[in-house]
Protein backbone atom coordinates (compact mmCIF):
# COMPACT_ATOMS: atom_id res chain seq x y z
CA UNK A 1 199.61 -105.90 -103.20
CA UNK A 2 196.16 -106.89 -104.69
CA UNK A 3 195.22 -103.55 -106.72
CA UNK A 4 191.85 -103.28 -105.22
CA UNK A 5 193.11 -103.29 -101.59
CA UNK A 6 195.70 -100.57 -102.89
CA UNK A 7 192.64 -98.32 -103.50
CA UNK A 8 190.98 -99.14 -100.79
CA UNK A 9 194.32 -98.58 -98.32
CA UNK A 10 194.64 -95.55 -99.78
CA UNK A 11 191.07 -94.28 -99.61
CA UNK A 12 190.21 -95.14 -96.21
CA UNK A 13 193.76 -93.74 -94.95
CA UNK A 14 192.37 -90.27 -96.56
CA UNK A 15 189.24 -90.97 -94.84
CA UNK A 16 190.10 -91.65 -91.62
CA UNK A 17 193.25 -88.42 -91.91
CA UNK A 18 195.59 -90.78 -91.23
CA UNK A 19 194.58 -91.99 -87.94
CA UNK A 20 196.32 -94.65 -85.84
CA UNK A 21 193.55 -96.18 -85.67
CA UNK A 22 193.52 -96.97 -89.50
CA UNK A 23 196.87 -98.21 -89.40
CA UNK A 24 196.20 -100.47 -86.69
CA UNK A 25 193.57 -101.88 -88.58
CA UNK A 26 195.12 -102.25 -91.82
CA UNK A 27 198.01 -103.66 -89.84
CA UNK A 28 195.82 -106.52 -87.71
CA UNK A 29 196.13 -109.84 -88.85
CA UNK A 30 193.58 -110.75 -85.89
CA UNK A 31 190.24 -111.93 -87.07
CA UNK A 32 188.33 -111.44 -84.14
CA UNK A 33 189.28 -107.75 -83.41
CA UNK A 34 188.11 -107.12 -87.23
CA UNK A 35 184.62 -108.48 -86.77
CA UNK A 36 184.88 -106.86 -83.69
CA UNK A 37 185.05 -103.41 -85.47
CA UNK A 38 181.63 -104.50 -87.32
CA UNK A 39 179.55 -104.80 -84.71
CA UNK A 40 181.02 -101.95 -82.19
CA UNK A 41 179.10 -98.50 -81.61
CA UNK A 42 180.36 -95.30 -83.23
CA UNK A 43 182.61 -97.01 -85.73
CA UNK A 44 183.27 -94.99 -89.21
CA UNK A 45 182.33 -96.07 -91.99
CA UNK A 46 185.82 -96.35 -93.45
CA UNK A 47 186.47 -99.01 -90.60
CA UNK A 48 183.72 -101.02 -90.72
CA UNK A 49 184.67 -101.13 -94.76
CA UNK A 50 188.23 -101.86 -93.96
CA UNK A 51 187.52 -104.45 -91.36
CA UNK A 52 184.93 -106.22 -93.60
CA UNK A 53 187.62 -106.22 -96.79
CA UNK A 54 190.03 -107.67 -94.76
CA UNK A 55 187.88 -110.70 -93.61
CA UNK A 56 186.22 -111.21 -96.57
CA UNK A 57 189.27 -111.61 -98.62
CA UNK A 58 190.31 -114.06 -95.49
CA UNK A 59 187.04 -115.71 -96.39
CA UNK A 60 185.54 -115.25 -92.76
CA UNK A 61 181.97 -115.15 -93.30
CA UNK A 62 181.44 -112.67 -90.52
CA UNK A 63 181.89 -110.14 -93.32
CA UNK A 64 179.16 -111.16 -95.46
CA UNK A 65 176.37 -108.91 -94.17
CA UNK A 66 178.67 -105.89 -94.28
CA UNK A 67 179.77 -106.57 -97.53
CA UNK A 68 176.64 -107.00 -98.82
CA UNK A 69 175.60 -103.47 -97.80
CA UNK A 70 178.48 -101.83 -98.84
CA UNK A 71 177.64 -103.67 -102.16
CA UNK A 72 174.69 -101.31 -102.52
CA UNK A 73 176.12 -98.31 -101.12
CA UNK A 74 176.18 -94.92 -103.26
CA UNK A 75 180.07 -94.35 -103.41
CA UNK A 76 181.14 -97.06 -106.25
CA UNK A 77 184.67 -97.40 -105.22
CA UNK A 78 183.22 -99.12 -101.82
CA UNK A 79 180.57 -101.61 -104.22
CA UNK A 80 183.85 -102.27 -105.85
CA UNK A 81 185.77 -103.30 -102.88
CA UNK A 82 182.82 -105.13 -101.49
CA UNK A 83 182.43 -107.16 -104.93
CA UNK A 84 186.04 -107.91 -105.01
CA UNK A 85 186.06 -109.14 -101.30
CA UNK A 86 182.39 -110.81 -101.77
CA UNK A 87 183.90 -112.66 -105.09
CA UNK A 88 186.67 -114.25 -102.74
CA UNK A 89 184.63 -114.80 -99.48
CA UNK A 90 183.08 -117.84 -100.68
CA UNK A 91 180.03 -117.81 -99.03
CA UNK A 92 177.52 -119.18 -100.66
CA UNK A 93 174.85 -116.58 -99.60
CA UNK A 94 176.85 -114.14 -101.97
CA UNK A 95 175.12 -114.81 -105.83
CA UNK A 96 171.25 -114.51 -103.96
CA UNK A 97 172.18 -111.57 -102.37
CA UNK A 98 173.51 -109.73 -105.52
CA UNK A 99 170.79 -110.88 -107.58
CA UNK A 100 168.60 -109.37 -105.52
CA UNK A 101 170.26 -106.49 -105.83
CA UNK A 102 170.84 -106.51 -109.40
CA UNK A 103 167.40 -106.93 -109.75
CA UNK A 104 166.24 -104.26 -107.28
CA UNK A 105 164.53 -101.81 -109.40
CA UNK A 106 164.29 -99.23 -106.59
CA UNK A 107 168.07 -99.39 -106.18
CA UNK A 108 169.05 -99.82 -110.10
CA UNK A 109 171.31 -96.80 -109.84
CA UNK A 110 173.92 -98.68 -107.61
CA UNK A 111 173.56 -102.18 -109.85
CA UNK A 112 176.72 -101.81 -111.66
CA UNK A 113 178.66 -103.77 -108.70
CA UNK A 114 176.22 -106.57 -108.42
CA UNK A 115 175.50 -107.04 -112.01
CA UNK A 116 179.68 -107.68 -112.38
CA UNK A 117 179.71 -109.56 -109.58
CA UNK A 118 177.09 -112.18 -110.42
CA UNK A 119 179.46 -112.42 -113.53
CA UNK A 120 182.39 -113.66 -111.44
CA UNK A 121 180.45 -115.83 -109.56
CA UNK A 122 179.33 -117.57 -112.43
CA UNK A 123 176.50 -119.15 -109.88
CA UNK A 124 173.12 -120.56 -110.82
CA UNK A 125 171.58 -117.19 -110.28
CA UNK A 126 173.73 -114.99 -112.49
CA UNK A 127 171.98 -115.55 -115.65
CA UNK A 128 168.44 -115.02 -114.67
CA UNK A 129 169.31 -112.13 -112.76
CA UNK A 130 171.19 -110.46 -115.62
CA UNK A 131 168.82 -111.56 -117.95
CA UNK A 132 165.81 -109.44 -115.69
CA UNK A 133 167.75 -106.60 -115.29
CA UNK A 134 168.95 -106.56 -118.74
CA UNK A 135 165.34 -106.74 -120.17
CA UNK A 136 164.09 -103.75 -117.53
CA UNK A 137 166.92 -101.60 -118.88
CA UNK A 138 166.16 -101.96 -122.91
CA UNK A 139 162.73 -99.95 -122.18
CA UNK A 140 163.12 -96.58 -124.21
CA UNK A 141 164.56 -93.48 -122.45
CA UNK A 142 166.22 -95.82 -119.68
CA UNK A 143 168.84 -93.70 -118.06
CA UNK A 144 171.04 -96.97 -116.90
CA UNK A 145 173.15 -97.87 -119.98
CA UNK A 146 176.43 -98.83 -117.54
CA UNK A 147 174.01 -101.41 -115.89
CA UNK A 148 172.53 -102.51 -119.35
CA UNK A 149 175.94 -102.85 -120.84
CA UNK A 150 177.46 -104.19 -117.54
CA UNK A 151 175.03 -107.19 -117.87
CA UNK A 152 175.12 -107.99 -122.13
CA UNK A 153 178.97 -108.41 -121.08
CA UNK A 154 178.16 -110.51 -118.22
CA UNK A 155 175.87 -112.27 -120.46
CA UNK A 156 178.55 -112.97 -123.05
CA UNK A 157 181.09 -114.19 -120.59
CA UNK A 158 178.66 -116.61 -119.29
CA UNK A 159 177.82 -117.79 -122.42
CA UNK A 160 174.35 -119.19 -121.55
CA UNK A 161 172.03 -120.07 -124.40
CA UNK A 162 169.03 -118.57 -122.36
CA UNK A 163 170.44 -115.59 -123.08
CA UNK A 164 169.87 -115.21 -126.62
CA UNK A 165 166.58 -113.34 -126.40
CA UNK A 166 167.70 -111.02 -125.14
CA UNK A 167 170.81 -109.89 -126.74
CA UNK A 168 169.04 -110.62 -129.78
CA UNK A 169 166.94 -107.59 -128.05
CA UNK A 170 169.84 -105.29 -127.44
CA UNK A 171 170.89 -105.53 -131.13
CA UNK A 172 168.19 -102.85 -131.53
CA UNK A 173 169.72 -100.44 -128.63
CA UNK A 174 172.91 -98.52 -130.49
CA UNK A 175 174.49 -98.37 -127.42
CA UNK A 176 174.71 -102.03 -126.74
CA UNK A 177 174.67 -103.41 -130.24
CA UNK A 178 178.33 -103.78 -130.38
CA UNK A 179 178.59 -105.43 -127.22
CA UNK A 180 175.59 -107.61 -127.74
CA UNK A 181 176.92 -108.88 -131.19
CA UNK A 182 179.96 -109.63 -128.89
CA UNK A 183 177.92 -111.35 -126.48
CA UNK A 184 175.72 -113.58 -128.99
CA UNK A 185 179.09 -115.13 -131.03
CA UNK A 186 180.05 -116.05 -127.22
CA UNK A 187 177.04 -118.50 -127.10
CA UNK A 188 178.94 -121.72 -128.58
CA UNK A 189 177.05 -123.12 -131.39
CA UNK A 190 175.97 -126.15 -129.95
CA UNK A 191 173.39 -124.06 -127.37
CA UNK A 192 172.37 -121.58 -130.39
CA UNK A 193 170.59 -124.46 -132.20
CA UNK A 194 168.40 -125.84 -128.32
């Protein structure tokens, strides 16, 4: 079993105390009755999450929208499920939608999820996004070093010679001047010299 829907089997079970209900759900192999669960009145939370993993990781685009909120939600284990099931859903709505919220500086607290995801993704997007969001968090006193760091890795992984100002900017923060030094010999040498 994929680890991520492990934790999220095991989270929402807790959540829901173990309801039939949940078991039903996690059991259902019909699409239709999962987007169904989306969309009906006075559904949990935990099966609205539940039903949107499963699709998503089906790649039924019905999920996206309720991924993409779960994606900013304040619990991180459910932006964590919703990046791993946005990651597989292949829907090409998925890298705008996270650099938006990657970027959001009203929501910067919850950009952990996005700012990994638009790593995976590896989609036009990702680098200007982390690049932004990067540059917002090296301002002194900025209280979002899991974010900053979260995007000089993504930025090293990438490997994307626009990147170099940046990093080259990090050097300066001690906690991401390891990481960016990581980051910057990721750049192949080819791209350093454009």
């Amino acid at each position: 079993m994929d680890e991520e829907l492990r934790s999220l089997t095991e989270r929402v079970r807790r959540e829901s105390g173990g309801s039939a209900d949940c078991e039903r759900l996690l059991a259902s192999g019909d699409r239709d009755e999962l987007a169904g669960v989306l969309t009906e009145p006075g559904r949990p939370l935990w099966a609205r999450e539940l039903a949107a993993f499963r699709l998503g990781l089906a790649g039924d685009r019905r999920a996206f929208e309720s991924l993409v909120l779960l994606l900013n939600h304040r619990d991180p284990p459910r932006c964590a499920a919703a990046a791993h099931a946005l990651a597989r859903l292949g829907d090409p709505r998925t890298a705008r939608a996270a650099a938006a919220l990657a970027t959001n500086e009203l929501r910067v607290a919850y950009a952990l999820h996005p700012v990994r995801l638009l790593t995976a993704l590896r989609a036009p997007e990702s680098v200007p996004a982390l690049i932004t969001t990067l540059e917002r968090r090296l301002r002194p006193h900025d209280p979002y070093r899991r974010v900053a760091l979260a995007c000089v890795e993504g930025l090293g992984a990438l490997g994307d010679a626009r990147a170099r100002r940046v990093l080259s900017e990090a050097l300066a923060h001690p906690a991401l001047a390891e990481a960016a030094v990581h980051a910057l010999a990721r750049i192949p040498q080819q791209q350093r010299r454009e």
